[in-house]
Protein backbone atom coordinates (compact mmCIF):
# COMPACT_ATOMS: atom_id res chain seq x y z
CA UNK A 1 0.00 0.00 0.00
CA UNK A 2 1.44 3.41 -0.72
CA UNK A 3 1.49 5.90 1.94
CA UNK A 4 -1.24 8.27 2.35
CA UNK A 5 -2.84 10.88 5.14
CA UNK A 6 -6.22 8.93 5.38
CA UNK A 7 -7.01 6.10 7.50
CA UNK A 8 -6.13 3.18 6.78
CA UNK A 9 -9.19 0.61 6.84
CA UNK A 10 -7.90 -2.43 5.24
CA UNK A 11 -4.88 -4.17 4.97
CA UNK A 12 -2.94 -7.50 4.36
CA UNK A 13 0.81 -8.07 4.33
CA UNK A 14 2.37 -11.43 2.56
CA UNK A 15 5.84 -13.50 2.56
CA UNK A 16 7.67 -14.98 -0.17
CA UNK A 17 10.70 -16.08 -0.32
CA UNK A 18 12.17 -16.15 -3.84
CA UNK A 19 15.16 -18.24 -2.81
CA UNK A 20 12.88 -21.09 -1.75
CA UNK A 21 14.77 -24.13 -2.83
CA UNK A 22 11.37 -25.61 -3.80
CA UNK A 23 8.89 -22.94 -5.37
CA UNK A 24 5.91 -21.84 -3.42
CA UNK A 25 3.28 -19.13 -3.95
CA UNK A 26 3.37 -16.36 -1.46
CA UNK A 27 1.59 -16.73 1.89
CA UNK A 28 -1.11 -14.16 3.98
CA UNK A 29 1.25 -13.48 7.02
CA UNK A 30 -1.09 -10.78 7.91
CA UNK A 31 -4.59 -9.38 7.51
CA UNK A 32 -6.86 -6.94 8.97
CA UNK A 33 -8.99 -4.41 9.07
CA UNK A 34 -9.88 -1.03 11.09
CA UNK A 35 -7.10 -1.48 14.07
CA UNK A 36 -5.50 -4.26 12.86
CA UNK A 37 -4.86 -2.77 9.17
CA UNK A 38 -3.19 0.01 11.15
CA UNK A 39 -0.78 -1.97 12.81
CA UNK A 40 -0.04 -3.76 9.61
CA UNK A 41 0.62 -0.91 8.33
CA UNK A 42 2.74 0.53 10.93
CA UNK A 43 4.84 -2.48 11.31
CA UNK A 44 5.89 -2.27 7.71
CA UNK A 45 7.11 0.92 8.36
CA UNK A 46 8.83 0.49 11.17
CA UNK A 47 10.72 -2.53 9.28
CA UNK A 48 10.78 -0.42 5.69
CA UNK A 49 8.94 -2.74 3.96
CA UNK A 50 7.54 -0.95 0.83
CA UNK A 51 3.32 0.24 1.10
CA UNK A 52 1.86 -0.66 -1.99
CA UNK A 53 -1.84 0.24 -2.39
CA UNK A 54 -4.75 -1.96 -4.69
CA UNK A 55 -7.98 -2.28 -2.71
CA UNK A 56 -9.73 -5.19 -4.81
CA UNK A 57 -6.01 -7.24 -4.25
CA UNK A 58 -6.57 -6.53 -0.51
CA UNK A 59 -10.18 -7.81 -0.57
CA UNK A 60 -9.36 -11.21 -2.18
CA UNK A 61 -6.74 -11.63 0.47
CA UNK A 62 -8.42 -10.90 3.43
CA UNK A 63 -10.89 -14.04 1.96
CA UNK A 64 -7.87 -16.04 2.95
CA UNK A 65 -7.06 -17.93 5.92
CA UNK A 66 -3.29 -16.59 7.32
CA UNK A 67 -0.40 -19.05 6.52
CA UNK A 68 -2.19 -20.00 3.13
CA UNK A 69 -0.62 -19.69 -0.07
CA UNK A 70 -2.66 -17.37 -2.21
CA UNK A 71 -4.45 -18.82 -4.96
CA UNK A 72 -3.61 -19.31 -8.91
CA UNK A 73 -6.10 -16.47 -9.61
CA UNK A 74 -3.81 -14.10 -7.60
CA UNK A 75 -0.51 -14.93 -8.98
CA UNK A 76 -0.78 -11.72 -11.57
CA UNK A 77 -2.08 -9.43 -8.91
CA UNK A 78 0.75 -10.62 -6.49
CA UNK A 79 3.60 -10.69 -8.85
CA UNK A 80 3.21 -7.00 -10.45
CA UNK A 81 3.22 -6.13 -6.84
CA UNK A 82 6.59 -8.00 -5.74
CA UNK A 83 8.27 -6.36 -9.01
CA UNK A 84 7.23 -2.76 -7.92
CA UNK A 85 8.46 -3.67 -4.30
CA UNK A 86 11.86 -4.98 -6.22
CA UNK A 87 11.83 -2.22 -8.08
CA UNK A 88 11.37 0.70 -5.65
CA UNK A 89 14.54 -1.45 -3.71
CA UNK A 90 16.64 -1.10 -6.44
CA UNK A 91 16.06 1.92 -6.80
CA UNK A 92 16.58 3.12 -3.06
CA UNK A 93 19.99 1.26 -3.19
CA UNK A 94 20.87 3.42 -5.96
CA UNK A 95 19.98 6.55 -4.50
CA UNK A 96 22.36 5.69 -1.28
């Protein structure tokens, strides 16, 4: 989710770990809304993980238990996502 003034209402965060030695689909590590979006939220700050915004994404994952790899439907969604978050990365390095 990208940063913004208003209240946050919804939120989920996910893992992946591209290194996996076998291949799996990213995982709901977290989900929320109202209180729990916030502190989401503010947890991905506070560890500078990148906010990346798309409410109907959000929506289909908060349909999901935690722990669960997201389904095949997803995989688009979920992968323009983790090249933006690469993407603003590399790009931060570069700026340092």
């Amino acid at each position: 989710m990208r940063e913004s003034t208003k209240t946050i209402s919804k939120a989920a965060a996910l893992a992946y770990n591209a290194q996996a030695k076998i291949p799996q689909a990213p995982k709901v590590l977290a989900s929320g809304k109202g209180e729990i979006a916030q502190q989401i939220v503010n947890k991905a700050k506070e560890f500078g993980v990148p906010l990346f915004s798309n409410q109907l994404l959000v929506d289909s994952l908060l349909a999901l238990p935690l722990d669960s790899e997201i389904p095949p439907e997803l995989y688009k969604s979920v992968a323009q996502v983790l090249v933006w978050i690469m993407d603003t990365e590399q790009k931060a390095q570069l700026s340092r």
